[in-house]
C-alpha atoms as a PDB file:
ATOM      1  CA  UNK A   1      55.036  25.710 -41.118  1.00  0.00           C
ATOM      2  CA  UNK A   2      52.934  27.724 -38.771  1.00  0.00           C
ATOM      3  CA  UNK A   3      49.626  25.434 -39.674  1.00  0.00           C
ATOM      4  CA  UNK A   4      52.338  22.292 -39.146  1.00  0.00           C
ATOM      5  CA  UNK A   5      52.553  23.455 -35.587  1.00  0.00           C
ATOM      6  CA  UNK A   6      49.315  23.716 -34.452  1.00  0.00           C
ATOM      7  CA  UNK A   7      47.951  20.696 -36.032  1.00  0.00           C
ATOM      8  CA  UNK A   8      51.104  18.963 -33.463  1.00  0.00           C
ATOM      9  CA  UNK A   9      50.138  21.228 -30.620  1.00  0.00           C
ATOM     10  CA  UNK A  10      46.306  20.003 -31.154  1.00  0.00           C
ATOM     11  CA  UNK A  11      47.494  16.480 -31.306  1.00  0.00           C
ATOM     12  CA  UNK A  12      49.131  16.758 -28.641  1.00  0.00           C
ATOM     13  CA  UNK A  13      46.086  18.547 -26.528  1.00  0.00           C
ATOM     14  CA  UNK A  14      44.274  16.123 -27.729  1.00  0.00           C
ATOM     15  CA  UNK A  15      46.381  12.879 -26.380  1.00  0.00           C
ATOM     16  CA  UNK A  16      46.543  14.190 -22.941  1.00  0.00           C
ATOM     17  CA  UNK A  17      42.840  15.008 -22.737  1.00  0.00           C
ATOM     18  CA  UNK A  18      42.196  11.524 -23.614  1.00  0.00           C
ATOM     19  CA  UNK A  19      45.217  10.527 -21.086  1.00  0.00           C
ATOM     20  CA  UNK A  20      43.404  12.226 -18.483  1.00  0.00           C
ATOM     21  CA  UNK A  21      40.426  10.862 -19.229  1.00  0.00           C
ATOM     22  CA  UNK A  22      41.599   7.172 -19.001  1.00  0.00           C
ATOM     23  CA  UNK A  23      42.769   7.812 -15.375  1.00  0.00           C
ATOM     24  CA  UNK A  24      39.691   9.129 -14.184  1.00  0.00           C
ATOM     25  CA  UNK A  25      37.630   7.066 -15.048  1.00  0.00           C
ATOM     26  CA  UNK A  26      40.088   4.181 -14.047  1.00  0.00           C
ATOM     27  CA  UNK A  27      39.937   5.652 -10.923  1.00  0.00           C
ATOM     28  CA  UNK A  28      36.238   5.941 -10.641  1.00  0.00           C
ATOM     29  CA  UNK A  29      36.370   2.055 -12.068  1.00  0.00           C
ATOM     30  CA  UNK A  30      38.663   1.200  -9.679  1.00  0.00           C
ATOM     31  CA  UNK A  31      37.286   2.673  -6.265  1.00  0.00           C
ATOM     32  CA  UNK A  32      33.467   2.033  -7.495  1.00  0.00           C
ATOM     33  CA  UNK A  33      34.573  -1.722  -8.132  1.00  0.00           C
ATOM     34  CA  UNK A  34      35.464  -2.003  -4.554  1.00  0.00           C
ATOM     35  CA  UNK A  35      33.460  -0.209  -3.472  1.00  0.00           C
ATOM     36  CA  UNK A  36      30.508  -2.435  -4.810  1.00  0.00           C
ATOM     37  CA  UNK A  37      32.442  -4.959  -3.836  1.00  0.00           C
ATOM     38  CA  UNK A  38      32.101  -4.090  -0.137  1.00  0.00           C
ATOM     39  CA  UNK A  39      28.824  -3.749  -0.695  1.00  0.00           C
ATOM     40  CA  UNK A  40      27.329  -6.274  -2.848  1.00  0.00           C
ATOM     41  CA  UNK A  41      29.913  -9.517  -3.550  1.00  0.00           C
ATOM     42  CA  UNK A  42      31.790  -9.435  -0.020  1.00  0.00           C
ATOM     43  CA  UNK A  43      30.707 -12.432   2.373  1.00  0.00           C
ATOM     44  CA  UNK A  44      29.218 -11.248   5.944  1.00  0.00           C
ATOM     45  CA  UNK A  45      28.076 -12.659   8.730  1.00  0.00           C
ATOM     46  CA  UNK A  46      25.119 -11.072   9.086  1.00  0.00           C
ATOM     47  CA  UNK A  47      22.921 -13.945  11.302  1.00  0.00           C
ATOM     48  CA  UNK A  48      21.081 -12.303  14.124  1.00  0.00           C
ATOM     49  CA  UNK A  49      17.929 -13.883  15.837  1.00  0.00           C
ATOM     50  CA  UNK A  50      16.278 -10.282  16.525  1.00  0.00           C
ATOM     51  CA  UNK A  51      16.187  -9.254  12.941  1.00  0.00           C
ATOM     52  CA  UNK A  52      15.118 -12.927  11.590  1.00  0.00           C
ATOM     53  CA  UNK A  53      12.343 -12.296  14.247  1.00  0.00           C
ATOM     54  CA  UNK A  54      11.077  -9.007  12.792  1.00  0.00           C
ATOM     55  CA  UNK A  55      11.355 -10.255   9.092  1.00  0.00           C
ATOM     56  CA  UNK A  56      10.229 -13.557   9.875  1.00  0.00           C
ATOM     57  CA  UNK A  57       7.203 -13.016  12.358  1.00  0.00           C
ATOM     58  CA  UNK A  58       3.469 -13.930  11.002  1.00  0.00           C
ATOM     59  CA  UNK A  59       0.849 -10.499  10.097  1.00  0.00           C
ATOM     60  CA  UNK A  60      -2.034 -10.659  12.245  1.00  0.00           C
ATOM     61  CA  UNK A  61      -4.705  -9.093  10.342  1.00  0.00           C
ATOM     62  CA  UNK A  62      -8.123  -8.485  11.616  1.00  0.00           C
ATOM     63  CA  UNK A  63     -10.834  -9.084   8.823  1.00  0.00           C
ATOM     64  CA  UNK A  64     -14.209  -6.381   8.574  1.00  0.00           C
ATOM     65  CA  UNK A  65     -16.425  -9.605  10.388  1.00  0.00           C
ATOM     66  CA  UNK A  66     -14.012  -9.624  13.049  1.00  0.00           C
ATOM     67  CA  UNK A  67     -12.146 -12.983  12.388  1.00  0.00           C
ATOM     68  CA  UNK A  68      -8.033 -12.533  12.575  1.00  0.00           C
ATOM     69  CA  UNK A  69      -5.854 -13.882  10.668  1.00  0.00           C
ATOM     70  CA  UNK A  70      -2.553 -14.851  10.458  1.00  0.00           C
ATOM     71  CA  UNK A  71      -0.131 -14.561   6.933  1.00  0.00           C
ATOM     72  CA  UNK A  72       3.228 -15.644   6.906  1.00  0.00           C
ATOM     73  CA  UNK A  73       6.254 -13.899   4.661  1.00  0.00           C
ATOM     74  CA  UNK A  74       5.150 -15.923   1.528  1.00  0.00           C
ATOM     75  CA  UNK A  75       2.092 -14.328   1.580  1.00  0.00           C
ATOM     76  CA  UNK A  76       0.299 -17.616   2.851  1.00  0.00           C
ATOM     77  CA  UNK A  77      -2.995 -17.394   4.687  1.00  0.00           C
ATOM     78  CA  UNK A  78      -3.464 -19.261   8.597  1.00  0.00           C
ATOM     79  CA  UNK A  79      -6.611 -19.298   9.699  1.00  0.00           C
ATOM     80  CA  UNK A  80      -7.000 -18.963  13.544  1.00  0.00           C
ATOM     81  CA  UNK A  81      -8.994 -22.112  14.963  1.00  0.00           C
ATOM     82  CA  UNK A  82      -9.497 -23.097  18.893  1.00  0.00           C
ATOM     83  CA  UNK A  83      -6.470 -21.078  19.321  1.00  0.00           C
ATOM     84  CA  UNK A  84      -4.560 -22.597  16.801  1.00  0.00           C
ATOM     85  CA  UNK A  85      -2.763 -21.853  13.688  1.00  0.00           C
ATOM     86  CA  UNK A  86      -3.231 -23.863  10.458  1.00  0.00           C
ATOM     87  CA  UNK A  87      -2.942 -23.389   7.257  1.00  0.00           C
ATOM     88  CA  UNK A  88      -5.959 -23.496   4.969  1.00  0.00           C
ATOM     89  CA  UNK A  89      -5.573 -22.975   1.253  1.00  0.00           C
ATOM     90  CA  UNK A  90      -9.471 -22.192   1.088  1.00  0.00           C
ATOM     91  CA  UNK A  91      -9.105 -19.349   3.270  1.00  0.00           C
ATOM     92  CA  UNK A  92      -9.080 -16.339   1.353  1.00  0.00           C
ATOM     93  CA  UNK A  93     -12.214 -17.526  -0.390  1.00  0.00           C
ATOM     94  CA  UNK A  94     -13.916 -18.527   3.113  1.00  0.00           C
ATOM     95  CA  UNK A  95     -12.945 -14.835   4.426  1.00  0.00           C
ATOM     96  CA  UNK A  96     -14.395 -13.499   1.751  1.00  0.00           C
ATOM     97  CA  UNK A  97     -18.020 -15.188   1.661  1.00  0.00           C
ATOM     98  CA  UNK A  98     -17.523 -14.344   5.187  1.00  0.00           C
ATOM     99  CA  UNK A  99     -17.110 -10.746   5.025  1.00  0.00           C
ATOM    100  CA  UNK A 100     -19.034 -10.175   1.609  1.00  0.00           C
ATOM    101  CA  UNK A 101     -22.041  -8.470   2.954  1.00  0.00           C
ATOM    102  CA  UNK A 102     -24.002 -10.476   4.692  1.00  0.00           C
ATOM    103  CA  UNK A 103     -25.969 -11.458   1.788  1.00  0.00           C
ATOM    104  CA  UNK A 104     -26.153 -15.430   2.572  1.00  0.00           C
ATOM    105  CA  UNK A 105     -27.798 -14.682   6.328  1.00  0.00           C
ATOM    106  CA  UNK A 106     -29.630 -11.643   4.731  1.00  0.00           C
ATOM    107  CA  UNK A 107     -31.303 -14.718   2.030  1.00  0.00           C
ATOM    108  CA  UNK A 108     -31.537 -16.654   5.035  1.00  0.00           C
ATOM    109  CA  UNK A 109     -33.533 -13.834   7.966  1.00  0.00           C
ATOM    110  CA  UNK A 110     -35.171 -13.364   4.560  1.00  0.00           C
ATOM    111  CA  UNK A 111     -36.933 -17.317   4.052  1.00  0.00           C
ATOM    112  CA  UNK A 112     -37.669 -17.557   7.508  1.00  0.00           C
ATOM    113  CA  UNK A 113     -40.164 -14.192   7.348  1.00  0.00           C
ATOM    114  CA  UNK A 114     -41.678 -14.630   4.036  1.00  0.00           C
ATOM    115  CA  UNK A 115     -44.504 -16.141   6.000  1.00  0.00           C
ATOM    116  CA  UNK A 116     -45.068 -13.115   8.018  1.00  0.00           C
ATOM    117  CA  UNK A 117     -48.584 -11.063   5.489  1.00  0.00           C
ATOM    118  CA  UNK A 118     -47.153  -7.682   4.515  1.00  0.00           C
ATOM    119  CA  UNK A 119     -43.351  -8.252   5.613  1.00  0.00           C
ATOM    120  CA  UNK A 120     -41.846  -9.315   1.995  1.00  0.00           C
ATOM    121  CA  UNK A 121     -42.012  -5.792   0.383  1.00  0.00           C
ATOM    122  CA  UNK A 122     -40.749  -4.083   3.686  1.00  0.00           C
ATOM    123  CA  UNK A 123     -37.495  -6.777   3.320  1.00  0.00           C
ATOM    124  CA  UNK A 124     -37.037  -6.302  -0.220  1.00  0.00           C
ATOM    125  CA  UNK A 125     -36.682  -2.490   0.282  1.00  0.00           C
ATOM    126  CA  UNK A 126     -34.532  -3.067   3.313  1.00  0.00           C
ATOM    127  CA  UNK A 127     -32.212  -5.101   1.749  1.00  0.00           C
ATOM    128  CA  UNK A 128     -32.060  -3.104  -1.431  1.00  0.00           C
ATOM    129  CA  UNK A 129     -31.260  -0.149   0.708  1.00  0.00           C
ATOM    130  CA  UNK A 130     -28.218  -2.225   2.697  1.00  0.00           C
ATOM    131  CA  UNK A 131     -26.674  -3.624  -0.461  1.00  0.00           C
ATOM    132  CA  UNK A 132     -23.232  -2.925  -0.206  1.00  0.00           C
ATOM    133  CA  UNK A 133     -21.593  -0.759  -3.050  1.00  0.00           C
ATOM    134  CA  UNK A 134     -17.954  -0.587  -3.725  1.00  0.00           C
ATOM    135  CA  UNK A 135     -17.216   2.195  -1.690  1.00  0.00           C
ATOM    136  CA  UNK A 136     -18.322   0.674   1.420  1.00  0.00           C
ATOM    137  CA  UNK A 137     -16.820  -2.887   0.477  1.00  0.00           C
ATOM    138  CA  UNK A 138     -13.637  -0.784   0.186  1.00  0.00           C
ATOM    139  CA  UNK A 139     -14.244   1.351   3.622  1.00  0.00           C
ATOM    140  CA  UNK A 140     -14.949  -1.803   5.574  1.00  0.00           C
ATOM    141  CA  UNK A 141     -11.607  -2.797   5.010  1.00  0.00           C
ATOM    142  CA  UNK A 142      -9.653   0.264   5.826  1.00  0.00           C
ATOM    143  CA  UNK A 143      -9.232  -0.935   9.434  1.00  0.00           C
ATOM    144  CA  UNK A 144      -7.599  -3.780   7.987  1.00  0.00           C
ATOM    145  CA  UNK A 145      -5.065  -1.919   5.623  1.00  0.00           C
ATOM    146  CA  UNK A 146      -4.162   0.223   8.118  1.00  0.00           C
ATOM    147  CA  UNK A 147      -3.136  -2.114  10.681  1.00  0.00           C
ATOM    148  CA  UNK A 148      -1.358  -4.007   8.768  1.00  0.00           C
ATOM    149  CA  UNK A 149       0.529  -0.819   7.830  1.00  0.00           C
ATOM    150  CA  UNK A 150       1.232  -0.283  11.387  1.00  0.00           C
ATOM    151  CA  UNK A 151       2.521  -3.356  11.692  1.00  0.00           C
ATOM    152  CA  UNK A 152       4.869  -2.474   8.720  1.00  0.00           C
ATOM    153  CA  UNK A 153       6.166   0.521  10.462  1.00  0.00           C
ATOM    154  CA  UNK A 154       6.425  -0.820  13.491  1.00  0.00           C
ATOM    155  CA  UNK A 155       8.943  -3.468  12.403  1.00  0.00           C
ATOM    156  CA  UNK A 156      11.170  -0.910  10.447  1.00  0.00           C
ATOM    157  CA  UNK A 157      11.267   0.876  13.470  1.00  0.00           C
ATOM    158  CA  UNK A 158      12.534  -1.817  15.256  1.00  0.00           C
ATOM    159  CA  UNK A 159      15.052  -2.632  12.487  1.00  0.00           C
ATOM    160  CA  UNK A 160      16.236   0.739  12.675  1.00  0.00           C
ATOM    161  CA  UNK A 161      16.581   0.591  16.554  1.00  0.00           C
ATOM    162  CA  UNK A 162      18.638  -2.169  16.491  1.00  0.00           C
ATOM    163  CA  UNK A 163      20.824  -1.261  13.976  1.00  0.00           C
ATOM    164  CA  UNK A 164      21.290   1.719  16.155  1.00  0.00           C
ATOM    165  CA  UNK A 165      21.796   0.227  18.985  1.00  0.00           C
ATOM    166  CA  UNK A 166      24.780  -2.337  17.083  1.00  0.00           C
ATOM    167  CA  UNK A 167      26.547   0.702  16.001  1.00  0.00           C
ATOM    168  CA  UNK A 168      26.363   2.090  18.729  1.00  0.00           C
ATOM    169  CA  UNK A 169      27.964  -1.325  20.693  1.00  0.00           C
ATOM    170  CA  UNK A 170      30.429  -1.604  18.201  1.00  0.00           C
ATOM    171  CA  UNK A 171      31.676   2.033  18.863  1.00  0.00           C
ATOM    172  CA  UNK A 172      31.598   1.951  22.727  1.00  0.00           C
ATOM    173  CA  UNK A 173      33.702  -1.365  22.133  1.00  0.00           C
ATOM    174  CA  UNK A 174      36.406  -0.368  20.396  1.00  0.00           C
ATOM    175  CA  UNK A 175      35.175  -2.621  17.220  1.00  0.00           C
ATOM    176  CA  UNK A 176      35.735  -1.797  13.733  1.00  0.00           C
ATOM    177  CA  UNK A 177      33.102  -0.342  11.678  1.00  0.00           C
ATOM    178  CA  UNK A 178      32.479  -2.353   8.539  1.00  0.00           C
ATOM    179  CA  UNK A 179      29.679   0.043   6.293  1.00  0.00           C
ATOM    180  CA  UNK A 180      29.753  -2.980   3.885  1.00  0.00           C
ATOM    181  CA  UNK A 181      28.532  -5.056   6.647  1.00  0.00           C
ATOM    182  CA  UNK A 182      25.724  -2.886   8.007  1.00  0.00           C
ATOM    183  CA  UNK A 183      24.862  -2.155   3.943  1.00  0.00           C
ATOM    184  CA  UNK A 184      24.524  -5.952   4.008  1.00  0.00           C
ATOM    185  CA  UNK A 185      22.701  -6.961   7.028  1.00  0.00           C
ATOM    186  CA  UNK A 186      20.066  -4.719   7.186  1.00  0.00           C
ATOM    187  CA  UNK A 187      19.749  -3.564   3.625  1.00  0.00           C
ATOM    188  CA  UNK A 188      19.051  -7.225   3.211  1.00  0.00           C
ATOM    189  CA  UNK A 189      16.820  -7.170   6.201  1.00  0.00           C
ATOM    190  CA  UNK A 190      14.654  -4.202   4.744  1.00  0.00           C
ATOM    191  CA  UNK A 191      14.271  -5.426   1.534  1.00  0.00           C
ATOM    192  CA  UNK A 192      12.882  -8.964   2.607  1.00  0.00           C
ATOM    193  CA  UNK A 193      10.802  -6.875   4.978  1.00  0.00           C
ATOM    194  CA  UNK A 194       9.065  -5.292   2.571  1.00  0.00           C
ATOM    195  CA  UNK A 195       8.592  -8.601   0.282  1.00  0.00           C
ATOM    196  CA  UNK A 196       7.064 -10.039   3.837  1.00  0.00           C
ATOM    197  CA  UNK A 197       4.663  -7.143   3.326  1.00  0.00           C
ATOM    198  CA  UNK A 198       3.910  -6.857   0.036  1.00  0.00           C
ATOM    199  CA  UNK A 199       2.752 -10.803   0.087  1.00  0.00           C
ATOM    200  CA  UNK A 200       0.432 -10.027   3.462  1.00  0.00           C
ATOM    201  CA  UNK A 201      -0.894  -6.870   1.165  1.00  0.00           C
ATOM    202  CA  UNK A 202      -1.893  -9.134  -1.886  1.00  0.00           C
ATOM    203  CA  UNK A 203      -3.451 -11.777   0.379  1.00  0.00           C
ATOM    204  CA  UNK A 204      -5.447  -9.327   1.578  1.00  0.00           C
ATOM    205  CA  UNK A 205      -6.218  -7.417  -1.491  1.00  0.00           C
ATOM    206  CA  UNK A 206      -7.419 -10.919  -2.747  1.00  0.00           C
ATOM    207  CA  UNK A 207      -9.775 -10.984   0.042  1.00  0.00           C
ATOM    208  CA  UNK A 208     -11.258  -7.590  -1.214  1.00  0.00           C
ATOM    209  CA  UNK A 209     -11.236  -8.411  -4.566  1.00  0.00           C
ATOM    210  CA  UNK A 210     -13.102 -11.790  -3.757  1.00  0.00           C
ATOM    211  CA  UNK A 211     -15.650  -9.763  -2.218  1.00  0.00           C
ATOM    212  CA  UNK A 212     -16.065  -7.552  -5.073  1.00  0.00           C
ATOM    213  CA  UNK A 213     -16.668 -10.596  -7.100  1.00  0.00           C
ATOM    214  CA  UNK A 214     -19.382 -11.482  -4.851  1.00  0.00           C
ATOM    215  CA  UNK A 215     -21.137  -8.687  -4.585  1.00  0.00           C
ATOM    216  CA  UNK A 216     -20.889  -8.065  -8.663  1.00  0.00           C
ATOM    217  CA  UNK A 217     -18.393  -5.780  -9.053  1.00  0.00           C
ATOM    218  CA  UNK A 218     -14.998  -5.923 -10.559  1.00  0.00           C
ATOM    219  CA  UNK A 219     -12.402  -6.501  -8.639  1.00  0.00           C
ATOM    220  CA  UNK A 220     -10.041  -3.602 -10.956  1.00  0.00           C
ATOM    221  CA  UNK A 221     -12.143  -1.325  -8.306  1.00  0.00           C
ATOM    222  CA  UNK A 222      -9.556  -2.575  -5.787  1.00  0.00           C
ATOM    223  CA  UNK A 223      -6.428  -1.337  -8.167  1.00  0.00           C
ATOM    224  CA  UNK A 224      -6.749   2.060  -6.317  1.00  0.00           C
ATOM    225  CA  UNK A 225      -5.696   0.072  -2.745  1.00  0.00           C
ATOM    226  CA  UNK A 226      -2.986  -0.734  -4.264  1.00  0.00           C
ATOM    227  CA  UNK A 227      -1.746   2.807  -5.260  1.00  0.00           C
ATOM    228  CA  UNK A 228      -1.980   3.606  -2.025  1.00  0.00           C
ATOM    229  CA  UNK A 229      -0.380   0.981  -0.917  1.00  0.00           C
ATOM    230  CA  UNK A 230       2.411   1.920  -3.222  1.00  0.00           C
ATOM    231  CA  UNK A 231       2.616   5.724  -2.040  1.00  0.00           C
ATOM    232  CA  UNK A 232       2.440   4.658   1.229  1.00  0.00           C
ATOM    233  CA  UNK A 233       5.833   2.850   0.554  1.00  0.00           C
ATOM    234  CA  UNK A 234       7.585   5.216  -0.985  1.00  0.00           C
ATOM    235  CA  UNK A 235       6.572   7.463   2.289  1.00  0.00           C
ATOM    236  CA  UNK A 236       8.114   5.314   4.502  1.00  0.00           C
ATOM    237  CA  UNK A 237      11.334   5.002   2.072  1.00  0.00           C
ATOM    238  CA  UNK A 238      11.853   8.751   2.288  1.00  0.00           C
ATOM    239  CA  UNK A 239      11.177   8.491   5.833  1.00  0.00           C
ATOM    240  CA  UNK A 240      13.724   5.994   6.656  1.00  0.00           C
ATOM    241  CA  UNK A 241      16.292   7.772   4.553  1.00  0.00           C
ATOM    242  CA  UNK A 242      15.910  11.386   6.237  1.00  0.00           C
ATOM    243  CA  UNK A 243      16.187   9.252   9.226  1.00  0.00           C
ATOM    244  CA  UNK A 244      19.416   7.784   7.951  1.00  0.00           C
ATOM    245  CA  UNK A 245      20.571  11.588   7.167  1.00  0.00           C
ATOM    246  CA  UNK A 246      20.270  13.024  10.385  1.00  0.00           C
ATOM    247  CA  UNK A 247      21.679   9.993  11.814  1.00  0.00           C
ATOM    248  CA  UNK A 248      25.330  11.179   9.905  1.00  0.00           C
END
């Protein structure tokens, strides 16, 4: 009898523990599926003109032989010409015979002195001793990476100000606060952003590799760029979101 009742009692532990169980997590179901809701499947208006600007707005990147460029969010190269912009599907491989060491006007000071008696060996040497390696293919370039980094920042900045300075309208107005619609606008703005920046970053890691190419080396040399690049990223992610914390 006594083994009768505790098999019921554990039955009946057991039913209630699952009971519980099933409200929880119909709860959690429940308030997560509206909450992703607000988030992800609820329609905002999210159109504003100073945010399209900052996502929308051409890199200008300045190339190691002083030429600028312009790249627009799809990554798309435009070439600078009498003031200008065009685009030219050739220029990443014009940039980079351009900027690949100097070797065609090197051949070139080179035919035009092979007449001087004595000065062939002297050139040789000289241009032995200035042919460019991978490091300093890769250094000449740094200026270039880092502006366009700068660049980078300084447009998240200016997504964060302004999504500051919304709130902080909306608040001194009286207006409600909708997090699903700030999630929405500028989570939406940051992420297409950064896809803005990523396809300026491979134009002009095709650039470098192009050079690479040219100058005989592989262009897998310019695969640690692009782990920078990546770090750099995730930098300014947990930058922006300690931001975001001491903003609550």
């Amino acid at each position: 009898m006594e083994k009768k009742r505790k098999r019921k009692k554990r039955k009946k532990s057991k039913k209630w523990l699952l009971y519980v169980s099933l409200v929880v997590v119909l709860l959690v179901v429940l308030g997560g599926g509206y909450a992703l809701y607000e988030f992800k499947f609820r329609t905002y208006d999210v159109a504003d003109e100073k945010v399209d600007e900052i996502i929308e707005d051409n890199y200008i990147i300045e190339l190691p032989d002083g030429t600028e460029i312009a790249v627009d969010k799809e990554g798309n190269i435009l070439e600078e010409v009498s003031g200008e912009l065009v685009s030219n599907s050739e220029a990443t491989s014009n940039q980079a015979n351009a900027t690949s060491g100097g070797s065609s006007s090197s051949a070139g000071n080179n035919n035009t002195t092979t007449d001087k008696p004595g000065s062939s060996s002297n050139e040789t040497a000289q241009a032995d001793d200035e042919k460019p390696t991978v490091k300093s293919i890769k250094a000449k370039y740094t200026p270039s990476l880092e502006a366009l980094q700068a660049q980078a920042n300084s447009r998240i900045n200016g997504l964060i100000a302004n999504a500051k300075s919304e709130y902080s309208t909306k608040k001194a107005n009286g207006e409600s606060i909708s997090i699903g619609y700030f999630y929405n606008k500028y989570m939406g703005a940051a992420e297409g952003l950064e896809a803005s920046t990523d396809a300026a970053f491979n134009s002009l890691i095709g650039i470098i590799e192009k050079d690479l190419t040219s100058n005989g080396f592989d262009k897998s040399h310019a695969q640690s760029l692009r782990d920078d690049y990546e770090a750099m990223k995730q930098a300014r992610r947990d930058s922006i979101l300690s931001q975001v914390k001491g903003a609550l």
